[in-house]
Each structure stands twice: as structure tokens, then as C-alpha cells.
Protein backbone atom coordinates (compact mmCIF):
# COMPACT_ATOMS: atom_id res chain seq x y z
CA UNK A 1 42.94 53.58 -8.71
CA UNK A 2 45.62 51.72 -7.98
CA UNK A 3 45.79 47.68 -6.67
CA UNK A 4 48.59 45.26 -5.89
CA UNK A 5 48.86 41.82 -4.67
CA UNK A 6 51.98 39.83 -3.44
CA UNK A 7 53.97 37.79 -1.62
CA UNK A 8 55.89 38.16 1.32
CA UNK A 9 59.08 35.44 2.35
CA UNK A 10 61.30 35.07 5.69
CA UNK A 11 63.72 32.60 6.85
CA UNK A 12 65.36 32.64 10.07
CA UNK A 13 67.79 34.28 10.75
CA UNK A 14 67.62 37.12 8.73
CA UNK A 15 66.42 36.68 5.02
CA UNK A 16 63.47 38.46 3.45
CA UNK A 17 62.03 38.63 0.04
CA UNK A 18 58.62 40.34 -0.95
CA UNK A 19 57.25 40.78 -4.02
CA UNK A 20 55.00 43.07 -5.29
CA UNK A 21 52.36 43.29 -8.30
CA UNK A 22 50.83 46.35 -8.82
CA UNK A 23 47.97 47.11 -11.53
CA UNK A 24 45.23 49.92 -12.77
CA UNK A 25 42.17 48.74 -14.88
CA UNK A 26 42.67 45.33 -14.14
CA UNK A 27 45.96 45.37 -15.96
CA UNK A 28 49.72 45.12 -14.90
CA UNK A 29 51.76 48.19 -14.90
CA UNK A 30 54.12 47.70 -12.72
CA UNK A 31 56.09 44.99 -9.96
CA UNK A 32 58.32 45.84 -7.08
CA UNK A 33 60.59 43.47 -5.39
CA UNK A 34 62.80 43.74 -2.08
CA UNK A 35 65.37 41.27 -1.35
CA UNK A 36 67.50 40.71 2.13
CA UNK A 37 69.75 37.90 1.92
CA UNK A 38 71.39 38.78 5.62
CA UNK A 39 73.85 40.89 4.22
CA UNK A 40 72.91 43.28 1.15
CA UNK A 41 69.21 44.62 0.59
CA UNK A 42 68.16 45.36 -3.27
CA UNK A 43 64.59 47.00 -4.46
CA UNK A 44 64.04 46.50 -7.84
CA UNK A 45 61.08 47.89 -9.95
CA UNK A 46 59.91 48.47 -13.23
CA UNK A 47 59.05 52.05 -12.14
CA UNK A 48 62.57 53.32 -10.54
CA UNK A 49 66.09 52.46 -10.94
CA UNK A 50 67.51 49.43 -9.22
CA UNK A 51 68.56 50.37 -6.07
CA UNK A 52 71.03 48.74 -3.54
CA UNK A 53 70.33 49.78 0.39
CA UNK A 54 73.44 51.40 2.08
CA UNK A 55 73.48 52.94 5.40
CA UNK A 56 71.45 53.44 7.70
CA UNK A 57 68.75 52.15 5.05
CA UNK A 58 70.65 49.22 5.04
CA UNK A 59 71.21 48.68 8.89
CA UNK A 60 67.01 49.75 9.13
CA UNK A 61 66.51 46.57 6.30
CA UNK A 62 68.25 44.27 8.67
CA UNK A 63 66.57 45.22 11.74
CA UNK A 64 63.17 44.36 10.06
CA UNK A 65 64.60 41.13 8.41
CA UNK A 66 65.35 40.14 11.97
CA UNK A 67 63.25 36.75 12.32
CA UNK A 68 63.89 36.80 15.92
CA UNK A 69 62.98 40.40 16.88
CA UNK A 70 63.72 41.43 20.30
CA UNK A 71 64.67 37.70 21.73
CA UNK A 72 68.51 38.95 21.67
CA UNK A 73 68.02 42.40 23.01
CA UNK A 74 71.48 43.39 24.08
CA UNK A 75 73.10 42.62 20.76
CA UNK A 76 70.58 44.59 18.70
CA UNK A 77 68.91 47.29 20.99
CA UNK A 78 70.70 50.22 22.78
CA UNK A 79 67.83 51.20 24.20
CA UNK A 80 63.66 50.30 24.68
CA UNK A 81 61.68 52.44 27.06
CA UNK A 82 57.75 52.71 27.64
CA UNK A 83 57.17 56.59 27.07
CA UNK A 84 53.86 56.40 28.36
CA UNK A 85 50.48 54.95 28.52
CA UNK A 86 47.81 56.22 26.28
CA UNK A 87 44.91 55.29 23.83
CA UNK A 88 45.16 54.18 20.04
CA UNK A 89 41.79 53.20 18.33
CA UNK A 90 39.81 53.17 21.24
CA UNK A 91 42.13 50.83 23.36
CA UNK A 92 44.66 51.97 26.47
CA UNK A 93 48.03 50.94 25.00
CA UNK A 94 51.79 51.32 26.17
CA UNK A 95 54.07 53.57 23.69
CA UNK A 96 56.87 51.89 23.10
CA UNK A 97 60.27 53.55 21.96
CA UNK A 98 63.00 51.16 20.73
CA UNK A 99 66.57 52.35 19.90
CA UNK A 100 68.24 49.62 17.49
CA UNK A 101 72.04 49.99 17.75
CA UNK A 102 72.60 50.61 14.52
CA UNK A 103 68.99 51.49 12.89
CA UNK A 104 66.67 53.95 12.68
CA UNK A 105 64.09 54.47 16.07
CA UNK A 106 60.97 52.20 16.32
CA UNK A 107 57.89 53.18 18.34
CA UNK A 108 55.45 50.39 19.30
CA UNK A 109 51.70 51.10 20.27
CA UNK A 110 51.24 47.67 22.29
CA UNK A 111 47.63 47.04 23.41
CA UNK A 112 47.62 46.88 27.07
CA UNK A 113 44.88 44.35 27.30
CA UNK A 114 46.35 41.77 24.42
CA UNK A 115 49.93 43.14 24.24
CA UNK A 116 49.75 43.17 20.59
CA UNK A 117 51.20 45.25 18.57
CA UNK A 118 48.46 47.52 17.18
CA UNK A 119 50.42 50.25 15.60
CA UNK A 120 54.21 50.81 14.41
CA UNK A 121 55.65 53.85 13.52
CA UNK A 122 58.87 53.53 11.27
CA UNK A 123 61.27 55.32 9.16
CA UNK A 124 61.57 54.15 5.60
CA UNK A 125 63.78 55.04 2.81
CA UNK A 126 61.83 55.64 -0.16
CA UNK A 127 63.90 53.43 -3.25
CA UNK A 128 62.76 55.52 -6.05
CA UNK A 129 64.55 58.68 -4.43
CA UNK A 130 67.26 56.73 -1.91
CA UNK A 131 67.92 60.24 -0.08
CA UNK A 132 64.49 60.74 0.81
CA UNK A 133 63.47 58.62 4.44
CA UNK A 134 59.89 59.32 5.61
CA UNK A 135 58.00 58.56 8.86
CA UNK A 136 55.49 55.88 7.83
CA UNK A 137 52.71 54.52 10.41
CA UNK A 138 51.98 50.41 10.01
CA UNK A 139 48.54 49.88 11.92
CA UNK A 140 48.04 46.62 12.60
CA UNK A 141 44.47 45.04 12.68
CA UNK A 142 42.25 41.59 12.53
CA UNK A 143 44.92 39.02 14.37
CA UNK A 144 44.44 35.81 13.99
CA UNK A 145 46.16 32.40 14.91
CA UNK A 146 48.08 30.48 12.63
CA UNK A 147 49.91 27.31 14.70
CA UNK A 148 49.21 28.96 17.52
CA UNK A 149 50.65 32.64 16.51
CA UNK A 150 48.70 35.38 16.74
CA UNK A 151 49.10 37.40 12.97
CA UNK A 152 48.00 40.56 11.99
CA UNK A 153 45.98 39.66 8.80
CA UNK A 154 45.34 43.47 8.09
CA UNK A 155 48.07 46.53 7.96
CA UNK A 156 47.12 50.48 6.86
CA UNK A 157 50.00 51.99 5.74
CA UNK A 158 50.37 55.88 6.24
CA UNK A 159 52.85 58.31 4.65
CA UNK A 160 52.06 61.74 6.01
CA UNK A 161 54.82 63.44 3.92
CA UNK A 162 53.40 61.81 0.40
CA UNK A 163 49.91 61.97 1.38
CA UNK A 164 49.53 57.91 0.58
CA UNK A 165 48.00 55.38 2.19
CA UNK A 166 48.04 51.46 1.42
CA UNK A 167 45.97 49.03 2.88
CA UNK A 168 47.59 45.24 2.93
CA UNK A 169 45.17 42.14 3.63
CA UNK A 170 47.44 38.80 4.41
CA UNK A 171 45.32 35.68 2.34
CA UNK A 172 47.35 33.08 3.79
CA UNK A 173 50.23 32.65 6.21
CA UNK A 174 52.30 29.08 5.98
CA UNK A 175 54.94 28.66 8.40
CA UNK A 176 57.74 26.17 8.57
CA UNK A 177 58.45 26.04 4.90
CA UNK A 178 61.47 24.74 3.09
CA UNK A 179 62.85 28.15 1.34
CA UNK A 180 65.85 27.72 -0.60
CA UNK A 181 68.23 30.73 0.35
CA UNK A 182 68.51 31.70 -3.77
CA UNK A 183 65.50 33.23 -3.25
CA UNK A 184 66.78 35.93 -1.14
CA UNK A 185 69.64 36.95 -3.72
CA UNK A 186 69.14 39.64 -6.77
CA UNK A 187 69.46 37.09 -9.53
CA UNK A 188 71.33 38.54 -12.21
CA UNK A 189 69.89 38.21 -15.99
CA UNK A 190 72.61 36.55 -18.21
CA UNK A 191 72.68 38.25 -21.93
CA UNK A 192 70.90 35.65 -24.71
CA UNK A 193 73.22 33.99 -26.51
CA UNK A 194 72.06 34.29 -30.21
């Protein structure tokens, strides 16, 4: 099967870069890497064209690059309701719509007893085939503090249209780290001079 390993960066207010390695056999066929720099969103990959995100892919990138979430709700949400109470994985837990402004609908499975967030349900655009978005389900497990934050240090990811699922462990969370905003930008390969 299939493994990966990466790395994941975000700097207030808005940037994100993650990298990812994949391999088979111990060897590596293949990387994928997302950058935000607070304005344009690129996925790059050895395995698909580059692709630049436009639309409401690009308005869904910025809502989850949002290092602030829901502290500014009137600029960014038209509307957040609790559907309904229910049960997810054993636990009661409030369902959670949110209505960005401009993005693509969030639901929230918040633990009633923690408030954590123990499930997300998204929609993602799928880079490899930028008219394709599918409903993907983030479940969110094995919080733990880091200064004082409470982290989700395991996510199952579930695409019910492509039949995948990917399991993410978090190794290490740093926070408070000098990032230099570069980072965030598509860097552009220069032709050899010979």
C-alpha cells in the first residue's frame, strides 16, 4: 500500500503550506505540496498538473487558511446554526452547520461534554481533476495539549465518492515559530544557465 509523511505550516493571518511525501515499498513515488500565501492557493505534484485554486476552491482554501477561525464571525460567516443534538462515536455531540460568506458549507460534530471538535465534514476540490469537489469527512481523535492547546494528534480522512480513506498521525506540533512568508509562495524554478 500506500504511505506518506509531511509537514504542515501556518502563520497568522492567513498563510498555509503543507507538504506531502508519499511512497510504496519503502520508496518515493511521489510529493504533493499546497501553498496559501493569503491571496492565491497552488497544489503542485509530481502526479497531476500544477494547479492554481480559483473560485469557490479558492474562497474554500482561504476559509481553512484562516488562523483565527471563527474569532471574527460577522466578516467571514453568513450564517452558523446548531441543527441538532445527536451521537458521533459513542459521545452526545451538537451538529454544527456553518455558512462561510463566500465558501463552501462546514458542518461541525462538537462533543458536548469537551466541546471539541470530533468530526468535520467538508467539501474539497480534488487538484488532479479541478472540476471535481467531493464531500470529505475529517474525524478528529487523540487531543492533546501543546502550550496549553488542546490538538487533535489523529485525523481519518473519508472520501465516500472515491472510496479512500487516509489516516494522518501529527509527530510534533511547535507553535510560535519564526516562518519567513517565502515559504508560502510557489517558488518558480529559474532555467540553468549552461
Amino acid at each position: 500500500g500506500m504511505k506518506g509523511y509531511g509537514t504542515d505550516y501556518a502563520k497568522a493571518p492567513n498563510k498555509t503550506l503543507s507538504k506531502i511525501t508519499l511512497t510504496s515499498q519503502n520508496k518515493e513515488i511521489g510529493h504533493i505540496t499546497e501553498y496559501f500565501d493569503g491571496k492565491r492557493g497552488i497544489s503542485e505534484s509530481n502526479l497531476y498538473p500544477m494547479y492554481e485554486y480559483t473560485g469557490k476552491a479558492l474562497e474554500n482554501l482561504k476559509f481553512r487558511a484562516d488562523f483565527y477561525g471563527f474569532l471574527d464571525l460577522n466578516e467571514k460567516i453568513e450564517k452558523a446554526e446548531i441543527l441538532r443534538k445527536d451521537k458521533f462515536a459513542g459521545e452526545d455531540v451538537y451538529v454544527l452547520l456553518v455558512k462561510p460568506k463566500r465558501a463552501d458549507r462546514v458542518t461541525y460534530f462538537i462533543s458536548a461534554k469537551t466541546l471539541l471538535v470530533l468530526r468535520g465534514d467538508y467539501v474539497l476540490v480534488i487538484p488532479s481533476s479541478p472540476s471535481v469537489s467531493v464531500n470529505t469527512i475529517l474525524v478528529y481523535e487523540n487531543y492533546k495539549k501543546v502550550d496549553g492547546i488542546l490538538i487533535p494528534f489523529k485525523a481519518t480522512g473519508k472520501t465516500p465518492a472515491l472510496g479512500g480513506v487516509l489516516i494522518m498521525h501529527v509527530k510534533e506540533v511547535k507553535h510560535n515559530v519564526k516562518i519567513p512568508d517565502k515559504i508560502f509562495r510557489k517558488r518558480v524554478n529559474q532555467p540553468k544557465s549552461g
